[in-house]
Protein backbone atom coordinates (compact mmCIF):
# COMPACT_ATOMS: atom_id res chain seq x y z
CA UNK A 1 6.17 43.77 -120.36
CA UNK A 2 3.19 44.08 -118.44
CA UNK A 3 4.57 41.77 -115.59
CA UNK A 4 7.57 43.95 -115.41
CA UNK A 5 5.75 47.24 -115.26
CA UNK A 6 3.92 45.93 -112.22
CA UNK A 7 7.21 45.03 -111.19
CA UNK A 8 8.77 48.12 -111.08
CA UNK A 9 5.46 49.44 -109.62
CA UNK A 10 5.50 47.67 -106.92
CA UNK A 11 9.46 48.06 -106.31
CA UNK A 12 7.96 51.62 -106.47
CA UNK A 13 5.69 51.43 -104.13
CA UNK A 14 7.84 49.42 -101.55
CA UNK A 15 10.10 52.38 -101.64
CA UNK A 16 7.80 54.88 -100.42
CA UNK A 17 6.36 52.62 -97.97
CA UNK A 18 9.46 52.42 -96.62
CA UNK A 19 10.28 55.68 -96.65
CA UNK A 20 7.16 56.69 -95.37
CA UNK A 21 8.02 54.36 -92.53
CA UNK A 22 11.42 55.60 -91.57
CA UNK A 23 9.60 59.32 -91.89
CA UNK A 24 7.26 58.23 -89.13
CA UNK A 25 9.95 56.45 -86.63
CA UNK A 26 11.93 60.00 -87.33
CA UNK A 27 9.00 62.06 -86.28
CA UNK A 28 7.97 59.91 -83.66
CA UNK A 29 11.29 60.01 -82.12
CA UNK A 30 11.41 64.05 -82.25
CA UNK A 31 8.03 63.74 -80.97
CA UNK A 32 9.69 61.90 -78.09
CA UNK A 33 12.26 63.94 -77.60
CA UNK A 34 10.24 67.07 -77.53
CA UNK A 35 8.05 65.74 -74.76
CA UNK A 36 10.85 65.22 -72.85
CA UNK A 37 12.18 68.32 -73.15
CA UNK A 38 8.93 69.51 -72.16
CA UNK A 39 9.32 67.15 -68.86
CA UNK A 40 12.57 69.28 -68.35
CA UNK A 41 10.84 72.14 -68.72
CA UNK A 42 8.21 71.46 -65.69
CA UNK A 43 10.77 70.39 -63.45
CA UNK A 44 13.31 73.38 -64.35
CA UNK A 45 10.21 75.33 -63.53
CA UNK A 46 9.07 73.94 -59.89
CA UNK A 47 13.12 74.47 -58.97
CA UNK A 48 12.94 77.99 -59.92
CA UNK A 49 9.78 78.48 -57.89
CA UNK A 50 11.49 77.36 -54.70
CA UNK A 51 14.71 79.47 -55.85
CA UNK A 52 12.04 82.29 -56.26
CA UNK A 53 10.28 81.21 -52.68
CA UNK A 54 13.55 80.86 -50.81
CA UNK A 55 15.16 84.56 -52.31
CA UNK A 56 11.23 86.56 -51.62
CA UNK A 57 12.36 84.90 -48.30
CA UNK A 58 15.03 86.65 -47.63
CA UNK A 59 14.11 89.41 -49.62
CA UNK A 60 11.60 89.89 -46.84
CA UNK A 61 14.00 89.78 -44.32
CA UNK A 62 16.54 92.04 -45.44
CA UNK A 63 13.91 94.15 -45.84
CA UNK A 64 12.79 94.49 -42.80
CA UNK A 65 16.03 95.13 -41.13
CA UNK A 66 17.43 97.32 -43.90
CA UNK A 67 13.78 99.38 -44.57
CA UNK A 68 14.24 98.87 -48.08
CA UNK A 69 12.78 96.78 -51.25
CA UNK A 70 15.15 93.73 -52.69
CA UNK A 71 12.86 93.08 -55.52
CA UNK A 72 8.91 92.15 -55.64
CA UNK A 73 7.75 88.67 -55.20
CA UNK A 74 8.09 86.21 -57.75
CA UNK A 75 5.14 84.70 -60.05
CA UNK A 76 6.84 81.11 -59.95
CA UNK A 77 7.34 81.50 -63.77
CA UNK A 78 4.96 82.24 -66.91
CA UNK A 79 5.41 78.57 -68.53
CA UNK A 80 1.81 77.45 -69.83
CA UNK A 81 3.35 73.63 -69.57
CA UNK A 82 2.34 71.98 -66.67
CA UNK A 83 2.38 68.12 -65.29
CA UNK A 84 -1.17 67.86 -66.04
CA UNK A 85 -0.92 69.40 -69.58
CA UNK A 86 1.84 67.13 -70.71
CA UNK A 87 -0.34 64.68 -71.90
CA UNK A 88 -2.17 67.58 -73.90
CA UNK A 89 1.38 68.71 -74.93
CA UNK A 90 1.90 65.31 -76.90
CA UNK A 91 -1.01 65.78 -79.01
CA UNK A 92 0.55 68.68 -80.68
CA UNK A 93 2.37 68.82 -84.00
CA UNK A 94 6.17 68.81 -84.04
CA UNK A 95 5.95 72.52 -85.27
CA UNK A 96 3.77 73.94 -82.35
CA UNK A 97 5.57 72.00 -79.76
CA UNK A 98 9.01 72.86 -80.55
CA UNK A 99 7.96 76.62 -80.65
CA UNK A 100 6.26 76.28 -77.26
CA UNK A 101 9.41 74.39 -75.59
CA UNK A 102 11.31 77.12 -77.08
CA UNK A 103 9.34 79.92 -75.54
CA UNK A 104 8.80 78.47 -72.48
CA UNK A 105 12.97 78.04 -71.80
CA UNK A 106 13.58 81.96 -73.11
CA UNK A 107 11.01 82.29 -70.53
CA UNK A 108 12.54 80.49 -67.52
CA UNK A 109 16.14 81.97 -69.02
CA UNK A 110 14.49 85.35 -68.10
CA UNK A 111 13.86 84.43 -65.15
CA UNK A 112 17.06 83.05 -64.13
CA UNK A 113 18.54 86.49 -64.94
CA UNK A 114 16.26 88.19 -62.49
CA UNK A 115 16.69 85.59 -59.90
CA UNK A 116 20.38 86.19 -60.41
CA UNK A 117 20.65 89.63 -60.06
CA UNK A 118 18.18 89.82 -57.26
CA UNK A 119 20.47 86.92 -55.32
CA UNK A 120 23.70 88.91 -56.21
CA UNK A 121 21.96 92.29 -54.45
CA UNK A 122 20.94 89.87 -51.83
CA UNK A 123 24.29 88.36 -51.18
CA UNK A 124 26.02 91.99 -51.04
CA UNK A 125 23.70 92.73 -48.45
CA UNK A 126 24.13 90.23 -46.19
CA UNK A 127 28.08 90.13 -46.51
CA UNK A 128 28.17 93.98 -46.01
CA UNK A 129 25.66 93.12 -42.93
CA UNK A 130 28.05 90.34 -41.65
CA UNK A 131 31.27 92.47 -41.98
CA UNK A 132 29.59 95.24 -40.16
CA UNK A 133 27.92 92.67 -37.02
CA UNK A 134 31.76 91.56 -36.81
CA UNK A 135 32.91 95.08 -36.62
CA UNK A 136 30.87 96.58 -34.05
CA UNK A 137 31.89 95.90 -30.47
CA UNK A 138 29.32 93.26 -29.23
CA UNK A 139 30.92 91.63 -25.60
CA UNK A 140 32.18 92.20 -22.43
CA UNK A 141 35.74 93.12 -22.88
CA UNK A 142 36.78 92.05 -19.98
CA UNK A 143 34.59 90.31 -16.69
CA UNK A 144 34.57 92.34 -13.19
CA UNK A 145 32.40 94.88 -10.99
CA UNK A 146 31.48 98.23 -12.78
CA UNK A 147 33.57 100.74 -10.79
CA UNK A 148 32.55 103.86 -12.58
CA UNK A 149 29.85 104.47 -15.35
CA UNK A 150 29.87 106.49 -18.58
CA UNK A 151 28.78 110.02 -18.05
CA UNK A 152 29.62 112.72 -15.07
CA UNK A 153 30.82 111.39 -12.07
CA UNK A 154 33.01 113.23 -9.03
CA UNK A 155 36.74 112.58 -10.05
CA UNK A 156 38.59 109.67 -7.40
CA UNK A 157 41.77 111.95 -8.08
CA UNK A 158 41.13 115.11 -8.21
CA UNK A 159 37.53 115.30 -6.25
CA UNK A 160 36.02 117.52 -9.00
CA UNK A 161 32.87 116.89 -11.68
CA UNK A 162 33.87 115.34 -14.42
CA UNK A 163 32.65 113.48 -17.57
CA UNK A 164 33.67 109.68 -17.87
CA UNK A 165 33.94 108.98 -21.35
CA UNK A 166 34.34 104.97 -20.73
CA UNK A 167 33.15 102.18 -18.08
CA UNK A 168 35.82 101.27 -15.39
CA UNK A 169 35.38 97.44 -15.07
CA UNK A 170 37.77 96.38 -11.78
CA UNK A 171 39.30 92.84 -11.24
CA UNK A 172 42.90 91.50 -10.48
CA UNK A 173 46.02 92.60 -11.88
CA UNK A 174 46.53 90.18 -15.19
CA UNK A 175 43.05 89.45 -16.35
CA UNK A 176 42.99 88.94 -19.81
CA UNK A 177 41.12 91.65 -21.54
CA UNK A 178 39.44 90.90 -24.70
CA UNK A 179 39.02 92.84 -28.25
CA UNK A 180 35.13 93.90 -28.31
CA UNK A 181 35.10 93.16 -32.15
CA UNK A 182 37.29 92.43 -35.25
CA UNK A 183 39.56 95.52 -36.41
CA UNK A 184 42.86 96.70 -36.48
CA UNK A 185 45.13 98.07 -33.69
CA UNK A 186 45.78 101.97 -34.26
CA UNK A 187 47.47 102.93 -31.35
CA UNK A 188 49.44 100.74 -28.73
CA UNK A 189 51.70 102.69 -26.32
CA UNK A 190 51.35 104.83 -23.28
CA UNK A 191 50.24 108.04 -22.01
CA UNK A 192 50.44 109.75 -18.59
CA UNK A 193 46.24 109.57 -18.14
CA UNK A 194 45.39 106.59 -19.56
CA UNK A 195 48.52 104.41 -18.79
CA UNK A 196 49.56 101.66 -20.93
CA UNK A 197 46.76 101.75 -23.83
CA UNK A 198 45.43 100.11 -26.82
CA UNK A 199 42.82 101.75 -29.14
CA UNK A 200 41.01 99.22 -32.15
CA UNK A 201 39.65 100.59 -35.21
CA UNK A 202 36.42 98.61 -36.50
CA UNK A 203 35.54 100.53 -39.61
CA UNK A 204 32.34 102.10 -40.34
CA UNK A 205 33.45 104.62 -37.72
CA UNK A 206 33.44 102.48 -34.67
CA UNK A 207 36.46 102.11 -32.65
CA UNK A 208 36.95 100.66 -28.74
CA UNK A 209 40.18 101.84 -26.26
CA UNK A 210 41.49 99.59 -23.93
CA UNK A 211 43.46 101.54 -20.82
CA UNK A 212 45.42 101.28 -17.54
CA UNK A 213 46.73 97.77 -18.81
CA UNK A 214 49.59 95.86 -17.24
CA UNK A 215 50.48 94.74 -20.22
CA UNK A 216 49.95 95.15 -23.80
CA UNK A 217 49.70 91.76 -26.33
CA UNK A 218 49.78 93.55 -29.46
CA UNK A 219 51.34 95.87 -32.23
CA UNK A 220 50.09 98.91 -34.07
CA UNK A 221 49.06 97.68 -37.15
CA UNK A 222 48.15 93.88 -36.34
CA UNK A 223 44.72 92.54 -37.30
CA UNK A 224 42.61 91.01 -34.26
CA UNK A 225 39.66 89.29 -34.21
CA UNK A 226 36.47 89.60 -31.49
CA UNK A 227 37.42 88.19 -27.99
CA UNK A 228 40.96 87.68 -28.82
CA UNK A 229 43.44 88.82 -26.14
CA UNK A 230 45.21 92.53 -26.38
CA UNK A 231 46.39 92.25 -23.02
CA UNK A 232 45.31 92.53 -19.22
CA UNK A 233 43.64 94.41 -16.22
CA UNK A 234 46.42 96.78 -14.50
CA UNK A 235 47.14 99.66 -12.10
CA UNK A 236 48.83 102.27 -14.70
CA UNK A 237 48.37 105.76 -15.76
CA UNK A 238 45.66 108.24 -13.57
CA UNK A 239 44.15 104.93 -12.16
CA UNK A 240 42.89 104.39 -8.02
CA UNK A 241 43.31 100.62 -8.17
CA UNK A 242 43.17 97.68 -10.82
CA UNK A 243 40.52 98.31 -13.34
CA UNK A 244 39.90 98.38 -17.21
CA UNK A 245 39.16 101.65 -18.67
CA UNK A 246 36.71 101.04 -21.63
CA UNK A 247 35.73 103.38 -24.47
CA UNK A 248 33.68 102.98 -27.47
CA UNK A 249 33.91 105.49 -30.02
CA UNK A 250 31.54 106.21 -33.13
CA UNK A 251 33.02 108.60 -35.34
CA UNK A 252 35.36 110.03 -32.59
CA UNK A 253 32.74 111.15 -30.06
CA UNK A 254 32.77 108.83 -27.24
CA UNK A 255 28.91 106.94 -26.54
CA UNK A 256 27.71 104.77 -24.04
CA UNK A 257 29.75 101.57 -24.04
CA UNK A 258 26.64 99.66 -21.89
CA UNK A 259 24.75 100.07 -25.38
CA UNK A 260 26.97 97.77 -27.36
CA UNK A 261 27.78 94.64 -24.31
């Protein structure tokens, strides 16, 4: 009897050892798992610094040009785990680390959010930026010798003062003349002053005219991109001699072309 109580007592015993055992492997391996979640953690937190470095970055430069705020600087994140703390980190109980990993990724989830949002604001900027750089008339429409300037000049027709609302650039019959920016063709036809025409609308209020052509190489209608070719230098309309008649328009009211070549 008494052999087989100590028996069973130590079957008893065996049991809990071993389950004491497998207990210990489990926790160790959450342990281990934890820490390298924590490992995740540090590293998810350098990249968002840089993502946060990069967008002040720009921040600062659309700033600049646009004279308002795209968001305050960064922190680089509020996690309390660092490379140097991990080994800290692994002395903790499952119970405290777990909480901390999980407070540290709602953190960087935060974060994110307002990264996100600041990028997206970012993002519409510069596309709205880009769209309006490729709408407003930035080159020489056509190459030649400035015949006539914008502002009042004596007429070559009629001998009188007169306001030039456009740059006369001269050169030989057939020179390819060039859209000053991307838009869309509004008027293509002709008219007894300005000859064979063709006016562009950009958007945002800017559009370009294109006069005394030879010929015309587009539609009303048609899309055209910067520098592609409308159609060339000619002799037609109220014109002294072979020349392009430039405009640039903002809003209607004719302006300086010389400020946007």
């Amino acid at each position: 009897m008494l052999s087989t109580g100590m028996f069973g007592q130590y079957l008893n015993m065996a049991s809990k050892v071993i389950e004491l055992d497998y207990l210990r492997r489990e926790a160790s391996s959450q342990h281990a798992q934890l820490m390298k979640m924590a490992a995740s953690v540090v590293d998810m937190k350098s990249r968002m610094a840089r993502i946060k470095e990069l967008s002040d970055r720009l921040s600062s430069i659309a700033g600049n040009v646009a004279g308002k705020s795209f968001g305050v600087k960064g922190t680089g994140g509020s996690s309390e785990i660092g490379a140097v703390s991990l080994r800290e980190f692994g002395r903790k109980d499952e119970d405290e680390a777990a909480a901390q990993v999980s407070q540290e990724l709602n953190g960087l989830k935060s974060d994110a959010s307002s990264e996100e949002a600041r990028i997206k604001k970012l993002m519409s900027y510069f596309e709205q930026r880009n769209s309006i750089m490729a709408c407003t008339p930035s080159i020489w429409p056509v190459r030649g010798f400035i015949t006539s300037k914008f502002g009042y000049r004596n007429s070559p027709i009629y001998g009188t003062t007169e306001f030039h609302c456009g740059l006369d650039i001269a050169n030989d019959v057939g020179t390819p003349v060039h859209a000053a920016a991307d838009g869309t063709v509004s008027a293509a036809g002709f008219s007894s002053s300005y000859g064979n025409y063709v006016k562009l609308q950009h958007g945002y209020g800017m559009a370009t005219m294109y006069c005394h052509l030879s010929k015309i190489d587009v539609q009303e209608g048609q899309r055209v991109s910067k520098d592609e070719v409308i159609g060339a230098i000619g002799n037609t309309g109220h014109s002294t001699g072979p020349h392009l008649h430039y405009e640039v328009l903002v809003n209607g009211v004719p302006v300086n072309p010389m400020k946007y070549i």
